[in-house]
Protein backbone atom coordinates (compact mmCIF):
# COMPACT_ATOMS: atom_id res chain seq x y z
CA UNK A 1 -16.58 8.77 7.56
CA UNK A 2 -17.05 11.43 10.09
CA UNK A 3 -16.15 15.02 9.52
CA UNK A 4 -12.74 15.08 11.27
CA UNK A 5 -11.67 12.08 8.98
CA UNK A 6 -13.30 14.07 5.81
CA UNK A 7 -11.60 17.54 6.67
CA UNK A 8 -8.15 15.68 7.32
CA UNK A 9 -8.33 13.94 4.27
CA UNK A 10 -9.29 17.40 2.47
CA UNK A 11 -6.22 19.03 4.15
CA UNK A 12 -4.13 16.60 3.16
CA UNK A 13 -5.15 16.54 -0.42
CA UNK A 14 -4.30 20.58 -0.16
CA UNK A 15 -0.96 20.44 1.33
CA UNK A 16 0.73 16.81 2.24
CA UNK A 17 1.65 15.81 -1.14
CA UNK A 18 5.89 14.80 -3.12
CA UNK A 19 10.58 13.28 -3.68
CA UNK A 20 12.65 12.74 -6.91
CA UNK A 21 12.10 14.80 -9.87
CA UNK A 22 11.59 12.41 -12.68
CA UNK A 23 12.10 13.97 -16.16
CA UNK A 24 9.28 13.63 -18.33
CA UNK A 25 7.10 16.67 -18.10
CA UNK A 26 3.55 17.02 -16.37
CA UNK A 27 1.05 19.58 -17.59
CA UNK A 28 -1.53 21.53 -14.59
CA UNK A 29 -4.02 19.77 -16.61
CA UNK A 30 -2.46 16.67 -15.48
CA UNK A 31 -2.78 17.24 -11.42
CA UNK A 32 -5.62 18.94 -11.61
CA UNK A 33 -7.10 15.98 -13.59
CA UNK A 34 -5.46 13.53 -10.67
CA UNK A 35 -6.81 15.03 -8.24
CA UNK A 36 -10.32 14.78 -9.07
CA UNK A 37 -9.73 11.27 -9.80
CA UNK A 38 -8.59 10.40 -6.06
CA UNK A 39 -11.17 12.21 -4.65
CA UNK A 40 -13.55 10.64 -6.79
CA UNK A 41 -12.16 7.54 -6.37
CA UNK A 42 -12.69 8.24 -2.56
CA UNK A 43 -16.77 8.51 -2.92
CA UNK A 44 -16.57 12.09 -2.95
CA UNK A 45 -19.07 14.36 -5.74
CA UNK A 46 -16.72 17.57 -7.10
CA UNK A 47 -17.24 19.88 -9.00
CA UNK A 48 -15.62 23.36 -9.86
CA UNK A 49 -15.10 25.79 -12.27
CA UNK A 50 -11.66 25.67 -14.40
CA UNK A 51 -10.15 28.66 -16.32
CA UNK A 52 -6.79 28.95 -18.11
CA UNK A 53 -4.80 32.24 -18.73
CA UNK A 54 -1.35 31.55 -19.97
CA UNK A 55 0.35 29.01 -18.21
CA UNK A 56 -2.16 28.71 -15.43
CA UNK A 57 -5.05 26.33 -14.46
CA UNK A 58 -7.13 28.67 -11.68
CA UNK A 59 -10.17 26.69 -10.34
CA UNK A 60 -12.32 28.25 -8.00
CA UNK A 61 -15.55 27.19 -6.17
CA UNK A 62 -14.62 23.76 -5.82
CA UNK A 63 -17.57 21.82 -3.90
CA UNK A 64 -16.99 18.94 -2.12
CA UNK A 65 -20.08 16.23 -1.24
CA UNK A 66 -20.34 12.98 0.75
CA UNK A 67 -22.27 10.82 1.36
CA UNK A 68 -23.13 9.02 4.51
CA UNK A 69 -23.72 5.30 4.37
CA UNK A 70 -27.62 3.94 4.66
CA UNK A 71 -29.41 7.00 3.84
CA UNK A 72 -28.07 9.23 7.07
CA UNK A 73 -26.99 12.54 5.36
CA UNK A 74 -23.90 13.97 3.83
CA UNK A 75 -21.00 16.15 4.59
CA UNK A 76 -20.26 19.13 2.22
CA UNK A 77 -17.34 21.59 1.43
CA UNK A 78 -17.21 24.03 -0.08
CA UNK A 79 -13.06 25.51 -0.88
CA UNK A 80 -11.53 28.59 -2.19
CA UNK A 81 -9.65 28.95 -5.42
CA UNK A 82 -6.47 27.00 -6.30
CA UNK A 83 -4.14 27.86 -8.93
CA UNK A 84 -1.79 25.23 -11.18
CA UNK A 85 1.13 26.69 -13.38
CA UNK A 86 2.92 25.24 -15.82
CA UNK A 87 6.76 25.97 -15.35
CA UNK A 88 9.51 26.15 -17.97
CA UNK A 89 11.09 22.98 -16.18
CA UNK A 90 8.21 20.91 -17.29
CA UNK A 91 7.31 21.09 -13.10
CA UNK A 92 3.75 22.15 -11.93
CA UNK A 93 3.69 24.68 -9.72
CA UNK A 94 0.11 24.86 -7.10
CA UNK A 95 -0.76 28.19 -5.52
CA UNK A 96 -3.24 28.66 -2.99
CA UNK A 97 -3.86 31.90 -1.00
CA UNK A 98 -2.43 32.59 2.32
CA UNK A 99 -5.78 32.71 3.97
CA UNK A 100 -8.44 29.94 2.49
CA UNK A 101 -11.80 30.07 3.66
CA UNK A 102 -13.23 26.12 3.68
CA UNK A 103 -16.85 26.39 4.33
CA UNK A 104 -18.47 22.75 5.66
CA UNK A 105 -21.92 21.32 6.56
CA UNK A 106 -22.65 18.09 8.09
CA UNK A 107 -25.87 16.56 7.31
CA UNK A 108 -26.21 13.92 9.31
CA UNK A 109 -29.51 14.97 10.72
CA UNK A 110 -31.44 16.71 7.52
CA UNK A 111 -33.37 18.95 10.26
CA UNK A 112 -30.45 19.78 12.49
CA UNK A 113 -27.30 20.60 10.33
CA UNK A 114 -23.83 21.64 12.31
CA UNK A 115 -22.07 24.01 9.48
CA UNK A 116 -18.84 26.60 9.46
CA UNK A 117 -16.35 27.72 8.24
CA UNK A 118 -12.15 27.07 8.85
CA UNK A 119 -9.66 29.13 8.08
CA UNK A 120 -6.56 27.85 6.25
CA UNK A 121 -3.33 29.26 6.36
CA UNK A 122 0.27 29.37 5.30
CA UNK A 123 3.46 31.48 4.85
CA UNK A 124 5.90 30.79 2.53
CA UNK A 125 4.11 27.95 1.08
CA UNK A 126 5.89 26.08 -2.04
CA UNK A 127 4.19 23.02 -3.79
CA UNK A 128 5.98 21.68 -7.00
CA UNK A 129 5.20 19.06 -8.95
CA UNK A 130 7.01 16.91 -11.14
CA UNK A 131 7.22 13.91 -13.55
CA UNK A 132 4.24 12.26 -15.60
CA UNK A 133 0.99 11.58 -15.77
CA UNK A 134 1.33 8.32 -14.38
CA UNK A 135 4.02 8.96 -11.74
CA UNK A 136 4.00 12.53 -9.85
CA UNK A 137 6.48 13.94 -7.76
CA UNK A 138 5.48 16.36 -4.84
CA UNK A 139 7.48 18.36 -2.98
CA UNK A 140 6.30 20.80 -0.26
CA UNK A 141 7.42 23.08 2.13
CA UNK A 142 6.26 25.89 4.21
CA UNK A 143 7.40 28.42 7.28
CA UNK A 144 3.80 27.85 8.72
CA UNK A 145 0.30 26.23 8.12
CA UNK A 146 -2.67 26.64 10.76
CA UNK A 147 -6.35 25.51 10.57
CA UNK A 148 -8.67 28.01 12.56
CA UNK A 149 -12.28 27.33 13.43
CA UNK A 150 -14.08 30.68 12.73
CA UNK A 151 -17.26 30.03 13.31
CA UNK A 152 -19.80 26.52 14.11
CA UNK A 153 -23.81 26.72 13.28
CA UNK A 154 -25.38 24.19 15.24
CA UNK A 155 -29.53 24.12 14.28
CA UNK A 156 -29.07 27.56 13.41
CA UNK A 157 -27.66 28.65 16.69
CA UNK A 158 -24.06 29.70 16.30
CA UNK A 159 -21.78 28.40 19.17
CA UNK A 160 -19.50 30.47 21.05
CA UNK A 161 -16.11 29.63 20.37
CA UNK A 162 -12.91 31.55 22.03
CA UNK A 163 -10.57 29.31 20.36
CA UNK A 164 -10.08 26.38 18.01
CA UNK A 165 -6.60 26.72 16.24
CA UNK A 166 -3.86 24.22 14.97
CA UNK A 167 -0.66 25.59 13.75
CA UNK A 168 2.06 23.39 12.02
CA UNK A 169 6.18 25.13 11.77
CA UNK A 170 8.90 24.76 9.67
CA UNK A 171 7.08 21.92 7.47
CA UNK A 172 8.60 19.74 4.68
CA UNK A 173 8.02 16.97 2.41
CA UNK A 174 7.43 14.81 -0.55
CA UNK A 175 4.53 12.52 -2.03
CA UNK A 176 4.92 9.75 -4.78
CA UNK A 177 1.90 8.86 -6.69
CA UNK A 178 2.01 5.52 -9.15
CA UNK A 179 -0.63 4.89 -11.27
CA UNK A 180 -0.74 1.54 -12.11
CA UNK A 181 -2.92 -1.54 -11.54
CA UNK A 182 -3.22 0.49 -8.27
CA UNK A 183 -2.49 3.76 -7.14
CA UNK A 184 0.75 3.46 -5.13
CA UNK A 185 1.37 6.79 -2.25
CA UNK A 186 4.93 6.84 -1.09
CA UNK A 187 5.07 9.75 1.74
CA UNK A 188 7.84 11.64 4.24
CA UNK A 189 6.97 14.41 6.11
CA UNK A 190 8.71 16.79 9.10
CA UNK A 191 7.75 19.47 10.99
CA UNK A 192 9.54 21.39 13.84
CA UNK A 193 6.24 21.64 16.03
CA UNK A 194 2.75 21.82 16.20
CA UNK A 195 0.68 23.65 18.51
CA UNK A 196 -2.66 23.47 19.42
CA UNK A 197 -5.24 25.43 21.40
CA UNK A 198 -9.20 24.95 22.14
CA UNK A 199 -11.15 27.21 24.12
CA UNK A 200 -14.93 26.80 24.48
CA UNK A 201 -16.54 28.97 26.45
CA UNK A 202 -19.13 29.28 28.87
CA UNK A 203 -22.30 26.53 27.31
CA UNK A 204 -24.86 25.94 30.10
CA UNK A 205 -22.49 27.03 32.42
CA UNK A 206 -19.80 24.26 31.23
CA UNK A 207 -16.60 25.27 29.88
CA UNK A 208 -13.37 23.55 28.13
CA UNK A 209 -9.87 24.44 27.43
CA UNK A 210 -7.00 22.70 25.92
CA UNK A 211 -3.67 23.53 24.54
CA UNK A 212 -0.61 22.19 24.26
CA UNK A 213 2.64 21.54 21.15
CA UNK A 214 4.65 18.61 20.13
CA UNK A 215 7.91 18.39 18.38
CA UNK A 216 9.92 17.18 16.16
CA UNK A 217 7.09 15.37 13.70
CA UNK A 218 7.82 13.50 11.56
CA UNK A 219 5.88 10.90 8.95
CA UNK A 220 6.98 8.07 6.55
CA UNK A 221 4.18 5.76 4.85
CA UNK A 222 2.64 4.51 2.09
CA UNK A 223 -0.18 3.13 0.77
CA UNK A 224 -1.79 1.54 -2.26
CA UNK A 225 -5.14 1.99 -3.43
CA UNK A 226 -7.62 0.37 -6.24
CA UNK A 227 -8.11 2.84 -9.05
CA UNK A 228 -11.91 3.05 -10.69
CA UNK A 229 -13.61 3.99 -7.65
CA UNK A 230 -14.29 2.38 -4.48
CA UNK A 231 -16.62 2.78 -1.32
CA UNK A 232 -14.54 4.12 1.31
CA UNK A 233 -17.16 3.25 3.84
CA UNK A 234 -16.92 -0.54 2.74
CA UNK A 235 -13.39 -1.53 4.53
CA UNK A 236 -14.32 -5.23 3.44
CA UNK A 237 -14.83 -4.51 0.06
CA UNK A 238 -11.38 -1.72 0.00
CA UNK A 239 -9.46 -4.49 1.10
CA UNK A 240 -10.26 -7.40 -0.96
CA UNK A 241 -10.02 -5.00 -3.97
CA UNK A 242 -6.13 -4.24 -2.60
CA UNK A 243 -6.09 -1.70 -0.22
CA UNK A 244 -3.09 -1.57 2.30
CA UNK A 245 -1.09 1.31 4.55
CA UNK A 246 1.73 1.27 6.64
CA UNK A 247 2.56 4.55 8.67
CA UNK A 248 4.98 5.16 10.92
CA UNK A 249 3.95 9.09 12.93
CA UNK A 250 6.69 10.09 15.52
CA UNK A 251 7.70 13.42 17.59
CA UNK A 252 10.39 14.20 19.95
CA UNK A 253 8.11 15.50 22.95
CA UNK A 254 5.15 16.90 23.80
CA UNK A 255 2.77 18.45 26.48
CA UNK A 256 -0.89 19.22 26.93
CA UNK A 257 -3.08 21.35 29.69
CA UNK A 258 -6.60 21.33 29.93
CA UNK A 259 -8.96 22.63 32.05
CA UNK A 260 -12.77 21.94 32.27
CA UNK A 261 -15.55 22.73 33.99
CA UNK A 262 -18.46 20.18 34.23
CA UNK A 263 -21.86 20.88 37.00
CA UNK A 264 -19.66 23.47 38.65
CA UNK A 265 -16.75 21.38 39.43
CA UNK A 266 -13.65 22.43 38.27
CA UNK A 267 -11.01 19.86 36.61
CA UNK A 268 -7.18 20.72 35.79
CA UNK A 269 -4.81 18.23 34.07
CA UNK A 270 -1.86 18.45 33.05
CA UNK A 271 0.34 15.71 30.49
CA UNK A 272 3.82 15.53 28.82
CA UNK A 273 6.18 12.86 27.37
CA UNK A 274 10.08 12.81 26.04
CA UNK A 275 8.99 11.24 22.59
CA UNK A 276 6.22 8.78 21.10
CA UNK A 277 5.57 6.51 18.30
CA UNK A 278 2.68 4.83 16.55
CA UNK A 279 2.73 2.33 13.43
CA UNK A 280 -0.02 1.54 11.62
CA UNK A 281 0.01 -1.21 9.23
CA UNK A 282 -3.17 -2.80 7.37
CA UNK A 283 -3.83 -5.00 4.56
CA UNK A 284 -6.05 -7.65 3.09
CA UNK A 285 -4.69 -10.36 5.91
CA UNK A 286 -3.81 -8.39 8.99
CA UNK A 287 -4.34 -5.39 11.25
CA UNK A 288 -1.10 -4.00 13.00
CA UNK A 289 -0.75 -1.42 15.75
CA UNK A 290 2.41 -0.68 17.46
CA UNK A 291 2.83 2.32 19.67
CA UNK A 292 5.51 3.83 22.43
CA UNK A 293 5.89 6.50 24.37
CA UNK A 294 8.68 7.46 26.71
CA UNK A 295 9.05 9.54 29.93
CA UNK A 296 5.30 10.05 30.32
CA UNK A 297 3.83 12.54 33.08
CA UNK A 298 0.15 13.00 33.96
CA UNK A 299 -1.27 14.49 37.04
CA UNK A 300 -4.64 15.80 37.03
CA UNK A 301 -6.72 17.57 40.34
CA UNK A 302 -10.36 18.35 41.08
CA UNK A 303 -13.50 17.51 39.57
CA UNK A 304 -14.69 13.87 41.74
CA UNK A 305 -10.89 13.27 42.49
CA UNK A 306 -10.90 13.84 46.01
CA UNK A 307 -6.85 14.29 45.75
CA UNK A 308 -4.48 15.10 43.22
CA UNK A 309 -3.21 12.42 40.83
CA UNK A 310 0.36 11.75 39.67
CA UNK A 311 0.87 9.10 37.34
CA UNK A 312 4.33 8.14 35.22
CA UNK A 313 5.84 6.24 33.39
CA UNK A 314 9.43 6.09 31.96
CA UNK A 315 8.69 3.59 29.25
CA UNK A 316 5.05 2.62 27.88
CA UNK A 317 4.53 0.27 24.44
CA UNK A 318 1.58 -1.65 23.22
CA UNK A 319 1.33 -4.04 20.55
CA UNK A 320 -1.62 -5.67 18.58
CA UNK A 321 -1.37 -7.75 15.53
CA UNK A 322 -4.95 -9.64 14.63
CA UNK A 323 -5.80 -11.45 11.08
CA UNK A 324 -8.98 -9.48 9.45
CA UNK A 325 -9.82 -11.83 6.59
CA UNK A 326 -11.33 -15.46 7.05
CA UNK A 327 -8.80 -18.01 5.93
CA UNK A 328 -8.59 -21.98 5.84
CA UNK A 329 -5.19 -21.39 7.49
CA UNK A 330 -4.04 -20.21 10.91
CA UNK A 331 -2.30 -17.05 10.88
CA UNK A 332 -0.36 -15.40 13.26
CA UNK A 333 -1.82 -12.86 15.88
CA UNK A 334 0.15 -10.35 18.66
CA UNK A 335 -0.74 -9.07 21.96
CA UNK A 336 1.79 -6.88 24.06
CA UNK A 337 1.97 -4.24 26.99
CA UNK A 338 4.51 -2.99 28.72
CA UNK A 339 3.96 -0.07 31.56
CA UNK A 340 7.65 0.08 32.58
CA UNK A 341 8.89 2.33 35.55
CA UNK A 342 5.64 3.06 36.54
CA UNK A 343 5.60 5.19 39.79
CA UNK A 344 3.01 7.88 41.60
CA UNK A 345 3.05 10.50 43.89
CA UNK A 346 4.15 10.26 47.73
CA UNK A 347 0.65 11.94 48.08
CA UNK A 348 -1.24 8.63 47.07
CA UNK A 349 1.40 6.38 48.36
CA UNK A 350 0.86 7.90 51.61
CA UNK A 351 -2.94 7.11 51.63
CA UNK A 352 -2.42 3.41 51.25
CA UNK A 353 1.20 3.21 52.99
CA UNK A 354 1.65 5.81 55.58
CA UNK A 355 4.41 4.19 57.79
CA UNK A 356 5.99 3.23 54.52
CA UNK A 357 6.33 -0.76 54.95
CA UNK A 358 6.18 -1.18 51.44
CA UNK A 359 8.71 -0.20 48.92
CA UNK A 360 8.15 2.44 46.36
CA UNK A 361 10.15 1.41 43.60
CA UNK A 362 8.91 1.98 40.34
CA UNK A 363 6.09 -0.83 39.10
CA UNK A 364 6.36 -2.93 35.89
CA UNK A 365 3.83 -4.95 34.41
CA UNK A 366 5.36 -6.39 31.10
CA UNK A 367 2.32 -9.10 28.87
CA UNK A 368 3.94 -10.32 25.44
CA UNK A 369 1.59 -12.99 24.04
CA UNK A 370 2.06 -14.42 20.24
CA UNK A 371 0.13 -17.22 18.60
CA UNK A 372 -1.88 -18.66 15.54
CA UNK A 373 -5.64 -18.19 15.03
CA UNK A 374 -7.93 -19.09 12.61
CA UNK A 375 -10.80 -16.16 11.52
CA UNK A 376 -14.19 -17.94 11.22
CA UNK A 377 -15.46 -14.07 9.72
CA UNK A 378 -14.87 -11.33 8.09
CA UNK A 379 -14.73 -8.37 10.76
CA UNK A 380 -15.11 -5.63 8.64
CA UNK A 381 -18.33 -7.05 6.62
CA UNK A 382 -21.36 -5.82 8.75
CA UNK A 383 -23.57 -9.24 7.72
CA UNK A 384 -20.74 -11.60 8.82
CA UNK A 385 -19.74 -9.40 12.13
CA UNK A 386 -23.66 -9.75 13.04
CA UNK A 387 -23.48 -13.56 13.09
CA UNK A 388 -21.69 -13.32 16.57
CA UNK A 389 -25.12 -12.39 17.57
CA UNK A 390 -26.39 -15.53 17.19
CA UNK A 391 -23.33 -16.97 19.66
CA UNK A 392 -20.99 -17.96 16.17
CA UNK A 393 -17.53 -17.75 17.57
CA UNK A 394 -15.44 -15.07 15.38
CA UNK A 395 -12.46 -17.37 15.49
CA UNK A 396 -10.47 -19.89 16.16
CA UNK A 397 -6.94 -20.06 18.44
CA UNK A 398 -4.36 -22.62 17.33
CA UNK A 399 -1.60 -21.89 19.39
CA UNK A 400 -0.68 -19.08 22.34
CA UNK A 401 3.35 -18.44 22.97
CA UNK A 402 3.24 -16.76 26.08
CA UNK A 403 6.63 -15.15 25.46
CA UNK A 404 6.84 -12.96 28.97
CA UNK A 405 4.83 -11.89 31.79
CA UNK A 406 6.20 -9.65 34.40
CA UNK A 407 4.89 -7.89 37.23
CA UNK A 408 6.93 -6.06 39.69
CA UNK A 409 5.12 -3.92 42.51
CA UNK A 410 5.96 -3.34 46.09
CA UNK A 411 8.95 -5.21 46.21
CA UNK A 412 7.61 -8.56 44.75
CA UNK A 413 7.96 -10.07 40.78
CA UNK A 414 6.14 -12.64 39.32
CA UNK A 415 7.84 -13.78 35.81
CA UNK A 416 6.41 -16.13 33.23
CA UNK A 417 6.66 -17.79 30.07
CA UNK A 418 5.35 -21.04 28.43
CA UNK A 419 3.06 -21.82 25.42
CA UNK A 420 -0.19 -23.85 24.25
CA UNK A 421 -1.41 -25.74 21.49
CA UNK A 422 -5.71 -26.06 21.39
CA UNK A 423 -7.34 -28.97 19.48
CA UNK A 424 -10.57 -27.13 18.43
CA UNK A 425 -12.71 -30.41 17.37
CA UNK A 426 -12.64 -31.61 21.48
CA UNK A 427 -14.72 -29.00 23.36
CA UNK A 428 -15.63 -31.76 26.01
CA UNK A 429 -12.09 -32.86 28.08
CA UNK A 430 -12.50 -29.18 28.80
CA UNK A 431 -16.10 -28.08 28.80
CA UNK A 432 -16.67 -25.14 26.78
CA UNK A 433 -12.71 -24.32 25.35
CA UNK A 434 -11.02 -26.01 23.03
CA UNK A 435 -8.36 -29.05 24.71
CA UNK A 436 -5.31 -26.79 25.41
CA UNK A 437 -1.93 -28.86 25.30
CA UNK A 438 1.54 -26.87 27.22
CA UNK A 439 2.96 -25.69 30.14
CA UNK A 440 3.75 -22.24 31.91
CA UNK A 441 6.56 -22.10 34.28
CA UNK A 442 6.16 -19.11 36.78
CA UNK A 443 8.23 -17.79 39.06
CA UNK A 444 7.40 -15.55 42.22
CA UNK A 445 9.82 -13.79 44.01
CA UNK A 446 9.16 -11.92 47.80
CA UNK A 447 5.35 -13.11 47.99
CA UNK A 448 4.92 -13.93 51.34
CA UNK A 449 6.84 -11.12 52.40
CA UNK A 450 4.63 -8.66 51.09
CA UNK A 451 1.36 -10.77 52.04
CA UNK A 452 3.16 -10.04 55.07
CA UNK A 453 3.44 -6.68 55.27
CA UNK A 454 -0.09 -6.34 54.15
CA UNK A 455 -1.21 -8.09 57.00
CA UNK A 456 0.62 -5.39 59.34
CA UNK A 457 -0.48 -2.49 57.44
CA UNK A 458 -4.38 -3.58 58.13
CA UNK A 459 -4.91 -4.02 54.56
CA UNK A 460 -5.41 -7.67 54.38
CA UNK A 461 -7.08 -9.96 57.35
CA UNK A 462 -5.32 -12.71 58.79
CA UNK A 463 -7.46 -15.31 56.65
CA UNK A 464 -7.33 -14.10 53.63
CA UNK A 465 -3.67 -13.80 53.30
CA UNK A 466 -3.57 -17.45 54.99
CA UNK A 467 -5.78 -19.10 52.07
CA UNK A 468 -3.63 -17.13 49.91
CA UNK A 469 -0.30 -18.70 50.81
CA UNK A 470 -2.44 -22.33 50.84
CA UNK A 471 -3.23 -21.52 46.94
CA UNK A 472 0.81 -20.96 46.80
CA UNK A 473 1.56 -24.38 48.26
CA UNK A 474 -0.87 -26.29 46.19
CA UNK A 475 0.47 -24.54 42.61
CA UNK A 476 4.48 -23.83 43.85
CA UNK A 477 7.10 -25.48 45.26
CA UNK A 478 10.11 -23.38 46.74
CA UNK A 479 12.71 -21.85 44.83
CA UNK A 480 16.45 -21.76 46.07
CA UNK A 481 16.65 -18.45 46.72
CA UNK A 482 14.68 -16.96 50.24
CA UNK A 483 10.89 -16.13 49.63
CA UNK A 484 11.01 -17.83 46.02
CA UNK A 485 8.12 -19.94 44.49
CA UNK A 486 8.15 -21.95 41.22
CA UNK A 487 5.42 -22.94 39.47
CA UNK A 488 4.81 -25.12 36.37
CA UNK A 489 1.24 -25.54 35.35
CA UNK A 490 0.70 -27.99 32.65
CA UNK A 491 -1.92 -29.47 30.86
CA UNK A 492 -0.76 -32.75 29.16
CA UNK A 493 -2.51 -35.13 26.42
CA UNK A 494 -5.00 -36.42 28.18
CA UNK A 495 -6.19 -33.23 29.54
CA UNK A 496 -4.73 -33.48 32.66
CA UNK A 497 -3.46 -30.36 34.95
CA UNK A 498 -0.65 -30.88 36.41
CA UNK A 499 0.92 -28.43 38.99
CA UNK A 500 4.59 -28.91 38.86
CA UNK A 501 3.94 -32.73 38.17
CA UNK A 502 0.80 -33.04 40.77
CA UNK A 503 -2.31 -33.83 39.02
CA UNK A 504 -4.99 -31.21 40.20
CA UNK A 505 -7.73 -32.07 37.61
């Protein structure tokens, strides 16, 4: 686990956790006692000191310890005192101070430790929680929370830092926790906007700066996870024994600048987008990313660019879906992109096109690929994952839906579509792949009139584009429309390729 992951996770355990007030009653003893038990249960060694006045829990000097897997250090915390009061409502009510000093070495390298300190902060911070001992309740909110880097010790030698601050507005949210055979996490979180700003200063004459906000956050998962302990560095083990997540983390818009300098060349960028999505799902039998973004903007100058670059996009998604566990059975796997409107600056255009032959319309290139595949070994286990080594195949494909291909770019499209079935015990009618069995029917529109134009622009000789539009001839026949090729390649039973009924092979 590196430090980022162990600090987030740390955070989160502080602040990001509770919705319905159930109405049994839960004692500070209770949370406190929960929350050494899913840190624990995390790999982590804690330890504090607890003392009750009253109605209040206050524990103070709470150290945090980690260890790294095969022998390679540890990371350590050390956090500020936390108090838990018991309420008239039966409710739990957590305290923390508006500045909290989190202290942190890494240990990766026993001789050369990096170690610090963060600020945490908040305003108007409320934390109640509710229910039993085996089902809390959070609920959260807060005007502000912020995370400020005040100092970094690398080998003894502090490094200059001018800024490294995160600031969180207008946050709310709740946390479930069932205990049962598992520990089930329902979450929901919002904020207005976060902000962000990093500013290193001169090191051996190289500098970096970043800042930049997004808004309109928001985050709904959950996630279930064994009770009794488990190695968080063993995702084999975590997920046999139950673990799973699904996330879903959203905002309404964003935008970065940075600016670095690197060997005395200076580098300026600069990013925004209308609003983004990612989805994380994992369990025992499947890994699942899903991710969007919408009107993107990047243009970045200097440094080795010898001109400015503008690249956009009005609509961007990507899709993977890939079985993780072996399995006697097939199961079903994902693969999509889409860069949609895609267009760049007259600037660039104008270094490839400069009479403007070709049209500028905005570019699409659209992949969408489903299908079944067998997992010969376990990803995530570090023996089985070295057996590839050795030239053992990780898998197996079954079938591949090819459910769309587009590409649209200077005034031409190619579109596709088809789908194959693979018989993995013949590797020999097609030497070295398993015998594929389907068709793909393509379709090119406006082709030769942009091998045309490339021609006239100087771009691409005489010959080339000539052995081009051979290739089109032997794989496509002409469509009805003007400067329209079709195209179905298919293998058949015997192995055979057929181009739109033409044996080739």
């Amino acid at each position: 686990m590196t430090f980022r992951q162990t600090l987030l996770s740390s955070a989160a355990l502080l602040v990001f956790s509770g919705p319905q007030m159930a109405m049994a009653d839960v004692t500070a003893q209770d949370v406190w006692a929960d929350w050494k038990s899913y840190m624990e249960g995390f790999g982590y060694d804690l330890s504090a000191s607890e003392a009750t006045s009253g109605d209040t829990l206050t524990v103070s000097d709470m150290q945090m310890m980690f260890k790294l897997p095969e022998d390679e250090g540890s990371i350590s915390m050390s956090i500020g005192e936390i108090a838990f009061t018991n309420q008239s409502d039966g409710t739990v009510k957590i305290g923390l101070a508006e500045n909290m000093p989190i202290a942190f070495k890494f240990n990766a390298d026993v001789d050369k430790p990096v170690e610090g300190v963060i600020d945490y902060n908040n305003t108007d911070l409320s934390i109640i929680v509710s229910g039993d001992p085996n089902e809390m309740s959070y609920a959260y909110k807060a005007a502000t929370l912020d995370m400020i880097v005040k100092s970094v010790v690398v080998e003894g030698t502090t490094i200059p830092l001018n800024a490294i601050n995160f600031m969180l507005k207008d946050i709310s949210g709740s946390a479930l926790m069932k205990i049962g055979n598992m520990r089930d996490v329902t979450q929901s979180f919002t904020a207005a906007s976060m902000t962000y700003d990093v500013d290193i200063p001169p090191i051996e004459g190289n500098t970096f700066k970043m800042a930049g906000a997004m808004n309109g956050l928001s985050f709904d998962g959950t996630g279930n996870y064994p009770l009794g302990g488990f190695d968080a560095q063993d995702l084999s083990a975590m997920l046999k024994a139950g673990f799973a997540f699904n996330g879903v983390f959203a905002h309404q818009g964003g935008n970065t600048e940075l600016n670095f300098n690197e060997g005395g060349k200076t580098t300026e960028g600069k990013t925004s987008s209308q609003s983004g999505s990612l989805k994380v799902a994992m369990d025992q039998s499947q890994l699942h990313y899903t991710g969007s973004a919408k009107g993107l903007r990047s243009f970045m100058v200097g440094g080795d660019l010898p001109l400015p670059v503008e690249i956009n996009s009005e609509e961007s998604t990507f899709n993977l879906k890939m079985p993780v566990a072996t399995s006697d059975e097939a199961q079903d796997f994902e693969l999509g992109i889409l860069l949609g409107d895609f267009t760049t600056s007259d600037m660039l255009w104008g270094m490839v096109d400069p009479t403007q032959q070709l049209p500028r319309d905005p570019a699409t290139l659209n992949i969408d690929l489903a299908g079944k595949a067998k997992l010969l070994l376990d990803m995530f286990d570090p023996e089985e994952a070295a057996k590839m080594e050795s030239g053992m195949a990780p898998g197996e494909i079954e079938s591949l839906d090819i459910r769309a291909i587009r590409l649209a770019v200077a005034g031409a499209e190619l579109t596709g579509k088809g789908g194959f079935t693979f018989d993995n015990s013949d590797m020999e009618t097609i030497p070295g792949m398993p015998k594929p069995e389907g068709a793909v029917e393509l379709k090119l529109v406006g082709g030769n009139g942009l091998l045309d134009k490339l021609v006239a622009m100087g771009l691409l000789p005489e010959e080339q584009a000539m052995g081009a539009r051979m290739m089109m001839g032997l794989f496509a026949v002409p469509g009805e429309a003007e400067d329209t090729l079709n195209s179905k390649i298919e293998v058949n039973e015997q192995g055979h390729v057929l181009a739109n009924g033409q044996r080739l092979r």
